[in-house]
N, C-alpha and C. Protein backbone atom coordinates (compact mmCIF):
# COMPACT_ATOMS: atom_id res chain seq x y z
N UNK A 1 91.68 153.25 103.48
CA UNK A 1 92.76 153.16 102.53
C UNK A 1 93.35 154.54 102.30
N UNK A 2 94.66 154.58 102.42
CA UNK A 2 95.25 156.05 102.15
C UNK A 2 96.22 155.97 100.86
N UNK A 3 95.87 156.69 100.22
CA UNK A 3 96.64 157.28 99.09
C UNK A 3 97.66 157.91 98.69
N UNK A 4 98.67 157.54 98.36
CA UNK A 4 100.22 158.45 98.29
C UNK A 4 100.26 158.85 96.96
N UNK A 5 100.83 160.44 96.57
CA UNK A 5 100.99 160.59 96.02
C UNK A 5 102.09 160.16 94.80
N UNK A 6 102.45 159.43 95.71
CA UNK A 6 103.76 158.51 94.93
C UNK A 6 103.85 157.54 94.36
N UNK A 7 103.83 156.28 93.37
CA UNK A 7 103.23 155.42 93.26
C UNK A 7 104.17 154.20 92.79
N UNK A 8 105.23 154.91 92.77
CA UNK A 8 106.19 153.53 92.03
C UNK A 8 107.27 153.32 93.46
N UNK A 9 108.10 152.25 92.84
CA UNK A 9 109.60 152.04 93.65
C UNK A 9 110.47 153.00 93.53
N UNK A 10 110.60 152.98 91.73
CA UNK A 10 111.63 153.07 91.43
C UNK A 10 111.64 154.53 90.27
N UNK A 11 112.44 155.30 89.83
CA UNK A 11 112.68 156.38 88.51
C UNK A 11 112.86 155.97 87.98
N UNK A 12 113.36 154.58 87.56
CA UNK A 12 113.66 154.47 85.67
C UNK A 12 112.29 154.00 84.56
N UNK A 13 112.52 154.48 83.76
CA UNK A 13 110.81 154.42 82.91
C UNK A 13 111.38 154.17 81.72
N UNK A 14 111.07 153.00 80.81
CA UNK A 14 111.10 152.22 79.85
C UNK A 14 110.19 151.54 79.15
N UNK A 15 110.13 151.87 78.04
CA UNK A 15 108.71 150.92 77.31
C UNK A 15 109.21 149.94 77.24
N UNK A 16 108.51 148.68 76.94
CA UNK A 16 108.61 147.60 76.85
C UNK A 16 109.37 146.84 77.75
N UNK A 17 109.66 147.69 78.76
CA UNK A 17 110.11 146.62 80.20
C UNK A 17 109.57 145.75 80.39
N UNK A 18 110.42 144.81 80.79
CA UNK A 18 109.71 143.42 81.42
C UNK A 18 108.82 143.67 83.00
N UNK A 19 107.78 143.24 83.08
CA UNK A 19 106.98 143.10 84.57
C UNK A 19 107.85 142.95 85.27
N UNK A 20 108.12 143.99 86.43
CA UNK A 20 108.85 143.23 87.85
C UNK A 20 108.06 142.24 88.34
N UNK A 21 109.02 141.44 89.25
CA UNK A 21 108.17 140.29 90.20
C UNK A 21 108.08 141.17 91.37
N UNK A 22 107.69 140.67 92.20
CA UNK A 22 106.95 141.05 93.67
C UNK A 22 105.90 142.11 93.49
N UNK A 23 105.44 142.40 92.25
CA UNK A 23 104.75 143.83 92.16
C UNK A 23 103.16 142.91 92.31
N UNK A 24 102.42 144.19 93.25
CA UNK A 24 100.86 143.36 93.15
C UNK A 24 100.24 143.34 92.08
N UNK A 25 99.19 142.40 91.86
CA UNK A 25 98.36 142.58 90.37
C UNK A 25 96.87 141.81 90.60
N UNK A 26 96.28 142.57 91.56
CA UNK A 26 95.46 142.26 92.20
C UNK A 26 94.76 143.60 92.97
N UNK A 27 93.73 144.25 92.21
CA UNK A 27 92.97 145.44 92.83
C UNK A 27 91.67 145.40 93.32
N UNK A 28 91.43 146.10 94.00
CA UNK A 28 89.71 146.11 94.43
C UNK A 28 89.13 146.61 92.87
N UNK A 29 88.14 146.19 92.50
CA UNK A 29 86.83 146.46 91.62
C UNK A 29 86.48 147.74 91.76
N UNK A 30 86.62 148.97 92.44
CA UNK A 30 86.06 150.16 93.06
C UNK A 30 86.79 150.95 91.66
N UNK A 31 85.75 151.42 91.17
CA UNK A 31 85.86 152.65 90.04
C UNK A 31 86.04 153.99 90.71
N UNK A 32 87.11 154.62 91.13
CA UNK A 32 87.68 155.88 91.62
C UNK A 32 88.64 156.58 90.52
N UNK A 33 88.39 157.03 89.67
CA UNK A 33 89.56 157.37 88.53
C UNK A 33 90.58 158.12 89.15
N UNK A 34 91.73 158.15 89.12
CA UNK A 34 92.77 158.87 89.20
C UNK A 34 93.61 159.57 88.02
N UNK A 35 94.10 160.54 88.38
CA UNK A 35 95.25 161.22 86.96
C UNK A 35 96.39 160.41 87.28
N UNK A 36 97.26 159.83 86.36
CA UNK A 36 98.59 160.11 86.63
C UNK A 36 99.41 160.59 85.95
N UNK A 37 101.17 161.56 86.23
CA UNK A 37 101.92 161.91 85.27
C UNK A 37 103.27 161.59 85.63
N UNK A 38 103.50 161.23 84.29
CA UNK A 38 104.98 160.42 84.22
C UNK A 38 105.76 160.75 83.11
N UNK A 39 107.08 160.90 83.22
CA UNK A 39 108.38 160.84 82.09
C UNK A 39 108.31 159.87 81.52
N UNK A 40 108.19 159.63 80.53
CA UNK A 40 108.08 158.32 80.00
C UNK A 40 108.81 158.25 78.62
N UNK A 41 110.47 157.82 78.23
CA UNK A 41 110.94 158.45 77.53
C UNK A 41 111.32 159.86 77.05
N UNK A 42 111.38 160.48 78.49
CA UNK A 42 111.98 161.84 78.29
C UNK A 42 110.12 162.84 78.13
N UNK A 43 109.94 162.08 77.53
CA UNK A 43 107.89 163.04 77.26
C UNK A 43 107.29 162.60 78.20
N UNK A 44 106.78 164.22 78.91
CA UNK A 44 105.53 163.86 79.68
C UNK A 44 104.32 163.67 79.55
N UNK A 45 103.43 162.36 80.27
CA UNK A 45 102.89 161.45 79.62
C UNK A 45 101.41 161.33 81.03
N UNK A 46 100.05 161.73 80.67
CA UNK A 46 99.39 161.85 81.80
C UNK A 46 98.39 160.72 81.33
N UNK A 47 98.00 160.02 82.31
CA UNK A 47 97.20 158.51 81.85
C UNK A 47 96.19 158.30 83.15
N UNK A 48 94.91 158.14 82.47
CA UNK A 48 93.71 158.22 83.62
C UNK A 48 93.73 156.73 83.99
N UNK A 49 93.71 156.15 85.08
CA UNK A 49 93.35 154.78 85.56
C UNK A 49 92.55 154.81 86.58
N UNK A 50 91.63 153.23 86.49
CA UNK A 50 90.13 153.20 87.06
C UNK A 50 90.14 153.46 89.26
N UNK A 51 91.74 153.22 89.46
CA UNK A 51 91.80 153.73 90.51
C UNK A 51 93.39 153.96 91.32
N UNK A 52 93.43 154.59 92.08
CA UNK A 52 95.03 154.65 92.68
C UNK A 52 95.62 153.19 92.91
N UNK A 53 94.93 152.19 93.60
CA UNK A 53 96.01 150.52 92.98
C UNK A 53 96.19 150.14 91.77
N UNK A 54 95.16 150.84 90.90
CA UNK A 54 95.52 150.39 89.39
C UNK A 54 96.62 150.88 88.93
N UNK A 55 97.04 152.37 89.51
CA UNK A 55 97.62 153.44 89.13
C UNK A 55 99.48 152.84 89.68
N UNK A 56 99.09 152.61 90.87
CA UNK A 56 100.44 151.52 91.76
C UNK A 56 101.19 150.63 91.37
N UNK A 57 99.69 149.44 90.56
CA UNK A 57 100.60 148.08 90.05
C UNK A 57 101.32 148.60 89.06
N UNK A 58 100.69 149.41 88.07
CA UNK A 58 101.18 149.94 86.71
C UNK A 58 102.83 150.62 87.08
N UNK A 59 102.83 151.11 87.67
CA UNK A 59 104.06 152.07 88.39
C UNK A 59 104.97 151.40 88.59
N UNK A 60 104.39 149.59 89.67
CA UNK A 60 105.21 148.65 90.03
C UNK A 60 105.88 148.14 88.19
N UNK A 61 105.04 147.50 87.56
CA UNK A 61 105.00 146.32 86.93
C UNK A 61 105.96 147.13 85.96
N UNK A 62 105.65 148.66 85.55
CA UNK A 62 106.36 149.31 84.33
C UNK A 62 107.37 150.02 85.08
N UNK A 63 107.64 150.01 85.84
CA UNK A 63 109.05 151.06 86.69
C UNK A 63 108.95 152.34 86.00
N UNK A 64 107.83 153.13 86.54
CA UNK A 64 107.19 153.96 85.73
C UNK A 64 107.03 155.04 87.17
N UNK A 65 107.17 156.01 87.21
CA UNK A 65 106.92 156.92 88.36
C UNK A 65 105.65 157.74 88.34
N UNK A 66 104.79 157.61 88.55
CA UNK A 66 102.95 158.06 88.16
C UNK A 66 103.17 158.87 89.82
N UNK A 67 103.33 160.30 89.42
CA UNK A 67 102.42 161.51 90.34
C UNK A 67 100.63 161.55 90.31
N UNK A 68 100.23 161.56 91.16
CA UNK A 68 98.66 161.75 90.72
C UNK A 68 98.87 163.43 91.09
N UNK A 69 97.44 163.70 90.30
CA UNK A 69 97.12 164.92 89.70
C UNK A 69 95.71 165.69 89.77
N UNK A 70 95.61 166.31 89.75
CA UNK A 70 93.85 166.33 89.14
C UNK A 70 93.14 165.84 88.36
N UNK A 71 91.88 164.92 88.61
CA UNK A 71 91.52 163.77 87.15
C UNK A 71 91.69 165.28 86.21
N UNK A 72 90.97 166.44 86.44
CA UNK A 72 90.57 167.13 84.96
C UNK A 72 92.09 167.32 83.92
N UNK A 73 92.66 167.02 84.66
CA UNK A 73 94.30 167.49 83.57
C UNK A 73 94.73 165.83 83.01
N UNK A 74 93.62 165.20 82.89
CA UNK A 74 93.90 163.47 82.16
C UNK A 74 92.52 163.96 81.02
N UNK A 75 91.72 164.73 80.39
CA UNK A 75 91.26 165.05 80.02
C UNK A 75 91.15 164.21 78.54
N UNK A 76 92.56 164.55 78.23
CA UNK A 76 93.14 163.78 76.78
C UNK A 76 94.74 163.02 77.27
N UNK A 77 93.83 161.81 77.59
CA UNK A 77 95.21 160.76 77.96
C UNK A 77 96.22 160.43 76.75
N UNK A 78 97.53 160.08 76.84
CA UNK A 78 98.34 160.11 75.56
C UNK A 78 97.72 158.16 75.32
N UNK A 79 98.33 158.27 74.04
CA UNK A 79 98.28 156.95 73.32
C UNK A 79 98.67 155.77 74.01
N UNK A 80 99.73 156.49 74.34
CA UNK A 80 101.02 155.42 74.97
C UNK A 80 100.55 154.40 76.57
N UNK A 81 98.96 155.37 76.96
CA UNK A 81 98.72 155.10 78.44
C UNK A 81 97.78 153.19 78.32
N UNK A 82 97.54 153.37 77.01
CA UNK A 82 96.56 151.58 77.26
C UNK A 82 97.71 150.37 77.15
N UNK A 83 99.00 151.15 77.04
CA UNK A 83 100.08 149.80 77.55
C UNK A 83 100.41 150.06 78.72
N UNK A 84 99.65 150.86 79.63
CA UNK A 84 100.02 150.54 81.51
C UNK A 84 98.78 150.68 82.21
N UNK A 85 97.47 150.39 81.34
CA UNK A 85 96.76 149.81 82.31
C UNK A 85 96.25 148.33 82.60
């Protein structure tokens, strides 16, 4: 499995977006944490998830653009991150 640093479709980032369709929502079980960081309303916003497909669907489902990072700089994830995992 290879990993891109890239993780969404699309740049536009909106709370309370509706789920895209065609986005997967279906991950392997494998605990690999990843960082991710995203604009999210103009604030940048870094959110640890249990692995890079978790990190993907979230990206898909929220049209959310998640760079991965170094886990240690997810240290103190913002508030805002347990509505995209």
């Amino acid at each position: 499995m290879i990993l891109q640093k890239d993780y969404t479709l699309s740049s536009k980032a909106g709370i309370g977006a509706q789920s895209r369709t065609g986005c997967p929502d279906i991950c392997p079980a494998v605990y690999q944490p990843v960082c991710g960081e995203a604009l999210v309303n103009g604030k940048l916003v870094r959110c640890e998830f249990s692995n890079g497909c978790v990190m993907g669907v979230s990206s898909c489902q929220n049209n959310i653009r998640f760079s991965e990072k170094p886990l240690n700089e997810c240290a103190q994830t913002a508030p805002i991150c347990s509505e995209f995992r």
